[in-house]
C-alpha atoms as a PDB file:
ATOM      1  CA  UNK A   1      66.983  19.552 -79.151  1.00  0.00           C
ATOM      2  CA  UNK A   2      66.931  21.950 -82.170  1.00  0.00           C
ATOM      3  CA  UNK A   3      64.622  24.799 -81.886  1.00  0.00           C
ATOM      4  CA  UNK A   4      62.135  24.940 -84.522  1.00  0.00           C
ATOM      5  CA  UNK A   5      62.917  27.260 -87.596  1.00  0.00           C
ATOM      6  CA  UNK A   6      61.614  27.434 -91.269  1.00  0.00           C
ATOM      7  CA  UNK A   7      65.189  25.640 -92.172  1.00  0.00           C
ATOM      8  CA  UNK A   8      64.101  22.501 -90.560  1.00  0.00           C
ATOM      9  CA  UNK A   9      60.520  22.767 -91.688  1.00  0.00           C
ATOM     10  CA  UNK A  10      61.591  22.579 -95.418  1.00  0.00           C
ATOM     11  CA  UNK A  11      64.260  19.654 -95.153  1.00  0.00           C
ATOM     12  CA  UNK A  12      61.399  17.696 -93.026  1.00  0.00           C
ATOM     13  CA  UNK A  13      58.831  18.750 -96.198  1.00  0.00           C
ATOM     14  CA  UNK A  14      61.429  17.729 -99.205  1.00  0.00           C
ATOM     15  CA  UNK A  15      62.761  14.535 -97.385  1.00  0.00           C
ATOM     16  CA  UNK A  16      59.169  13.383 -97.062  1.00  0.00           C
ATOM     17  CA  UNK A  17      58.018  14.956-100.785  1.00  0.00           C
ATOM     18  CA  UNK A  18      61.213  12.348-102.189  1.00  0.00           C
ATOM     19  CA  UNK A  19      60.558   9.271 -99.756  1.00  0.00           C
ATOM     20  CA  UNK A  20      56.475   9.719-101.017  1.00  0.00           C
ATOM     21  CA  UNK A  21      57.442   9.796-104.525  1.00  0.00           C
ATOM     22  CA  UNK A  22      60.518   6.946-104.561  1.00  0.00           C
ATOM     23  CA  UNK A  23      57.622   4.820-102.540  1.00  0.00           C
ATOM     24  CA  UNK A  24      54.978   5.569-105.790  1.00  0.00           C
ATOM     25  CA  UNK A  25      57.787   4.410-108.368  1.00  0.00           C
ATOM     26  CA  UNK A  26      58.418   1.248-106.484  1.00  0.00           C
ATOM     27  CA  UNK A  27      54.810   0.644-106.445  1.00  0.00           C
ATOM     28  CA  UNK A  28      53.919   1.729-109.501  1.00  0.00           C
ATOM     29  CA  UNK A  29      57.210  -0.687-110.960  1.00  0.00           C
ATOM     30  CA  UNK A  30      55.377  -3.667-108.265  1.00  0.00           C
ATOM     31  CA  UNK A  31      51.838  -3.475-109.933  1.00  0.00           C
ATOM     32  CA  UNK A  32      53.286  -3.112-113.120  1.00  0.00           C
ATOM     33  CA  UNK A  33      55.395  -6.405-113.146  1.00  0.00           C
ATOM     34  CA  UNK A  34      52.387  -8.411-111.584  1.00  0.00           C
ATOM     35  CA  UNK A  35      50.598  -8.004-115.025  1.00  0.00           C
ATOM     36  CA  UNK A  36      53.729  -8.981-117.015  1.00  0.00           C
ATOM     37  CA  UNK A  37      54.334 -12.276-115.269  1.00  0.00           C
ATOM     38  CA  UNK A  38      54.282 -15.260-117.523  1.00  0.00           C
ATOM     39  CA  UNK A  39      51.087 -17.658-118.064  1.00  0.00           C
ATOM     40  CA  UNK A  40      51.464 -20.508-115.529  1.00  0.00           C
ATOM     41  CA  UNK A  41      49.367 -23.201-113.841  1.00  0.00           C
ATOM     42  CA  UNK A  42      50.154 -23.604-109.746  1.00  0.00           C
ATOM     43  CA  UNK A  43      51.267 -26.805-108.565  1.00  0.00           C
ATOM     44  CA  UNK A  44      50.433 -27.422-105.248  1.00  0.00           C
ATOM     45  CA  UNK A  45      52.426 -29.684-102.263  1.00  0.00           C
ATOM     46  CA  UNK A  46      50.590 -31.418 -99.376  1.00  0.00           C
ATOM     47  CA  UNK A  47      53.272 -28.968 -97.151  1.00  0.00           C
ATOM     48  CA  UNK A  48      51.290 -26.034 -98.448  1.00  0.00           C
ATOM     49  CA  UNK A  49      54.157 -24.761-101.295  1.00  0.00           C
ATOM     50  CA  UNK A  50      53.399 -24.082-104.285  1.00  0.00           C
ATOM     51  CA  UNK A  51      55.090 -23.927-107.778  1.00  0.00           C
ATOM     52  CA  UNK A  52      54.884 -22.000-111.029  1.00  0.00           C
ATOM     53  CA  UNK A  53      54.847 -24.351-113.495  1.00  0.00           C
ATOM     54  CA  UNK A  54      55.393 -22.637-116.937  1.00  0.00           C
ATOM     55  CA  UNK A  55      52.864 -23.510-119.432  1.00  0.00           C
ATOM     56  CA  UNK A  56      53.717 -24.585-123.583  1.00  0.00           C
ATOM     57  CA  UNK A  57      52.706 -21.904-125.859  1.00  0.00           C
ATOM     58  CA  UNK A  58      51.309 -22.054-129.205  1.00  0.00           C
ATOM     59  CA  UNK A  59      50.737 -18.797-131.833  1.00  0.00           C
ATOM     60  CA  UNK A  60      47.546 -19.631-133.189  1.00  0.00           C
ATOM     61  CA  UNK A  61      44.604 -18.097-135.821  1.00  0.00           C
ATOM     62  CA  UNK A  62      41.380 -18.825-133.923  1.00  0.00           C
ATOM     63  CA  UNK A  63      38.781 -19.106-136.818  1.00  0.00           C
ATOM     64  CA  UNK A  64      35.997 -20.697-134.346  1.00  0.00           C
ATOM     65  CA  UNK A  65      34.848 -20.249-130.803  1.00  0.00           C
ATOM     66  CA  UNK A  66      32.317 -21.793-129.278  1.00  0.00           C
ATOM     67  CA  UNK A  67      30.991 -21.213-124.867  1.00  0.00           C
ATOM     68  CA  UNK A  68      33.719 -23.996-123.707  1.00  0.00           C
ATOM     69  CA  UNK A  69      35.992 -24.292-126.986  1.00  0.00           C
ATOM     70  CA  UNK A  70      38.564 -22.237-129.382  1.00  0.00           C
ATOM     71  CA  UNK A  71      39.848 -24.092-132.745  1.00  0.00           C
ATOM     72  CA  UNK A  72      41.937 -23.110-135.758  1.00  0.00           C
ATOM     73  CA  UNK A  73      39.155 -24.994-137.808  1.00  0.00           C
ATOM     74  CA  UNK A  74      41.887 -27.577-138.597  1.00  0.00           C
ATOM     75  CA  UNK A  75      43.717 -29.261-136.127  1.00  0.00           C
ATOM     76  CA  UNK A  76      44.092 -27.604-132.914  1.00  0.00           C
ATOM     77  CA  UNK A  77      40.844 -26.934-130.391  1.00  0.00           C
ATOM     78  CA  UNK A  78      41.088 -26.143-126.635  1.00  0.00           C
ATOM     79  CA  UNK A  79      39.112 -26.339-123.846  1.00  0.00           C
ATOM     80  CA  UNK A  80      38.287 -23.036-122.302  1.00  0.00           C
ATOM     81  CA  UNK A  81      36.608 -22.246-119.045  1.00  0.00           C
ATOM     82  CA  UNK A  82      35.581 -19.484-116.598  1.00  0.00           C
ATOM     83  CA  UNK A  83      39.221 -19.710-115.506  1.00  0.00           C
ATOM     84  CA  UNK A  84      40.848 -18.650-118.711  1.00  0.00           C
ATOM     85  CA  UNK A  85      42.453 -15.509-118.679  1.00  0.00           C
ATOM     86  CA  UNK A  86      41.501 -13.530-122.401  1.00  0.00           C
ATOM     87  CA  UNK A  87      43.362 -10.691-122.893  1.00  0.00           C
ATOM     88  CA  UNK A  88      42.498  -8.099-125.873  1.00  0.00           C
ATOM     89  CA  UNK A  89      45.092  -6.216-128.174  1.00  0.00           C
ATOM     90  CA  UNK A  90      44.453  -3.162-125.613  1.00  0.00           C
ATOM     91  CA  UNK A  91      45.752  -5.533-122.385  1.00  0.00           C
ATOM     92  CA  UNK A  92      42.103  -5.667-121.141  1.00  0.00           C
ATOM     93  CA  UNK A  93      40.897  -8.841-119.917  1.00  0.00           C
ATOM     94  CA  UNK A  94      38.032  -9.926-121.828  1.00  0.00           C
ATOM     95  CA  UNK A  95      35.016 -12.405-121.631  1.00  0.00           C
ATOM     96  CA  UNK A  96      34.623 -15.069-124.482  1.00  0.00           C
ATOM     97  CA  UNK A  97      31.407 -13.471-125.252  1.00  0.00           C
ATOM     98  CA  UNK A  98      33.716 -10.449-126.431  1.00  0.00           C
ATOM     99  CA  UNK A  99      36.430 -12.199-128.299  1.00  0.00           C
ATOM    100  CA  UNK A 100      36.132 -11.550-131.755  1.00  0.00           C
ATOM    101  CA  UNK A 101      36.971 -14.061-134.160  1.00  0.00           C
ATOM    102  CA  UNK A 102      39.112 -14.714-136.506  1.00  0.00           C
ATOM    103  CA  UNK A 103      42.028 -13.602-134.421  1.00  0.00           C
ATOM    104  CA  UNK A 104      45.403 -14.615-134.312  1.00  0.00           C
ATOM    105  CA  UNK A 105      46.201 -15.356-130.600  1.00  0.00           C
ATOM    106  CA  UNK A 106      48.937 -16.936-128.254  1.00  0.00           C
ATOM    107  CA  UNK A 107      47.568 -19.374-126.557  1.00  0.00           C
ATOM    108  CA  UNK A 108      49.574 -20.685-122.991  1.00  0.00           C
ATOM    109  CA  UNK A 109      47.668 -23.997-122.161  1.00  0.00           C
ATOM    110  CA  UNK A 110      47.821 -27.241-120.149  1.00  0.00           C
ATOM    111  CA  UNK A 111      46.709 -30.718-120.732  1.00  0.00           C
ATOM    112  CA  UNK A 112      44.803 -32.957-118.572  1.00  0.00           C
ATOM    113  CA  UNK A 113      43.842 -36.594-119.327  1.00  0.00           C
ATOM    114  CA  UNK A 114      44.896 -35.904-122.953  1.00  0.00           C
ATOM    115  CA  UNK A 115      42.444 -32.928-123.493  1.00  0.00           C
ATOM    116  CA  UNK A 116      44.384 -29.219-123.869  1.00  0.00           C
ATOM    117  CA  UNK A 117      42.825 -26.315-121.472  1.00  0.00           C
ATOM    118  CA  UNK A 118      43.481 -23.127-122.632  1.00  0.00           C
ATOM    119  CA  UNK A 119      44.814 -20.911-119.323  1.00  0.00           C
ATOM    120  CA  UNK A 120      45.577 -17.811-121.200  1.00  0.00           C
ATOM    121  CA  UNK A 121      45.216 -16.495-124.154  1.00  0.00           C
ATOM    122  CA  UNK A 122      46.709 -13.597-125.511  1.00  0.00           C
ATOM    123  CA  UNK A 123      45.045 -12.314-128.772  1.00  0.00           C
ATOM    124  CA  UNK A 124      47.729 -10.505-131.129  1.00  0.00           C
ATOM    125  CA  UNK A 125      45.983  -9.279-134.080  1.00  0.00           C
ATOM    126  CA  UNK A 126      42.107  -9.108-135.317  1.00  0.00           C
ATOM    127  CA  UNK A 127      40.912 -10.282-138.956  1.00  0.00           C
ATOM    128  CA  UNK A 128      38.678  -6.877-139.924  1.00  0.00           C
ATOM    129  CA  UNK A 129      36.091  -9.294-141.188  1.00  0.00           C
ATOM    130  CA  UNK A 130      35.756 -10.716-137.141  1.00  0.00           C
ATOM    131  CA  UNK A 131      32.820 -11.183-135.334  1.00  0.00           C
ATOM    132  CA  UNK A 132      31.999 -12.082-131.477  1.00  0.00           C
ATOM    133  CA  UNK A 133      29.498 -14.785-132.745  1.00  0.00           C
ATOM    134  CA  UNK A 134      30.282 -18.382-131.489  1.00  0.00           C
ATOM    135  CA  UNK A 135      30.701 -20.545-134.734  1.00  0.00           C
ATOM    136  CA  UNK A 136      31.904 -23.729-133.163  1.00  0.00           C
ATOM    137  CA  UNK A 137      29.974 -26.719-133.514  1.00  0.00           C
ATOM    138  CA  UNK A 138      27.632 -25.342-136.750  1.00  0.00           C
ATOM    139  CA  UNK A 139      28.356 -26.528-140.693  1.00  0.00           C
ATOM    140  CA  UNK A 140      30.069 -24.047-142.461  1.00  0.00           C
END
């Protein structure tokens, strides 16, 4: 056994100073990629597995929103619930209730029995005219 000295002391130190700080990059790199992972709707087996299914995407301008709906005004109007995922310019998730619209958005989205869910959406750029007042359902 080696006797103790200040050499030893300060490889022990800079060994552990380098395995601390290559163990906050990976991390750091780990939490970082769980945000960036594409929109995508599970699909579960009866053995318990589980797939990523990836979802269609649409670029959209949101001009209405109501509590349980988004629409262009025109043609295209989602479904939205307490699981859709809103995420602001700033990469904040965000409640409906704060979504300001007009917006231009991408939208990842599912459909069930012919209706379209939104799962995420992603807004890109705000109209400076927007407001966070649900407009959906009222005459213009």
């Amino acid at each position: 056994m080696k006797p103790f000295t200040r050499k030893n002391e300060k490889s022990t130190s800079a060994r552990s100073c380098w395995t601390r700080f290559i163990t906050s990059i990976v991390l750091i790199l780990l939490v970082a990629g769980m945000g960036a992972t594409p929109a995508g709707k599970k699909n579960f087996h009866a053995d318990g597995k589980e797939d990523l299914i990836q979802l269609p995407l649409v670029k959209m301008m949101i001009h209405k929103k109501g509590l349980n709906q988004i629409s262009d005004g025109a043609k295209k109007t989602f479904d939205v619930s307490e699981q859709t995922i809103i995420v602001g310019m700033d990469g904040k998730e965000m409640d409906i209730r704060e979504m300001l619209v007009p917006c231009e958005a991408q939208v990842a989205y599912f459909t069930e029995n012919g209706v379209p869910h939104a799962q995420r959406i992603d807004i890109k750029k705000i109209d400076p005219n927007a407001s966070n007042k649900f407009n959906l359902g009222k005459s213009d």
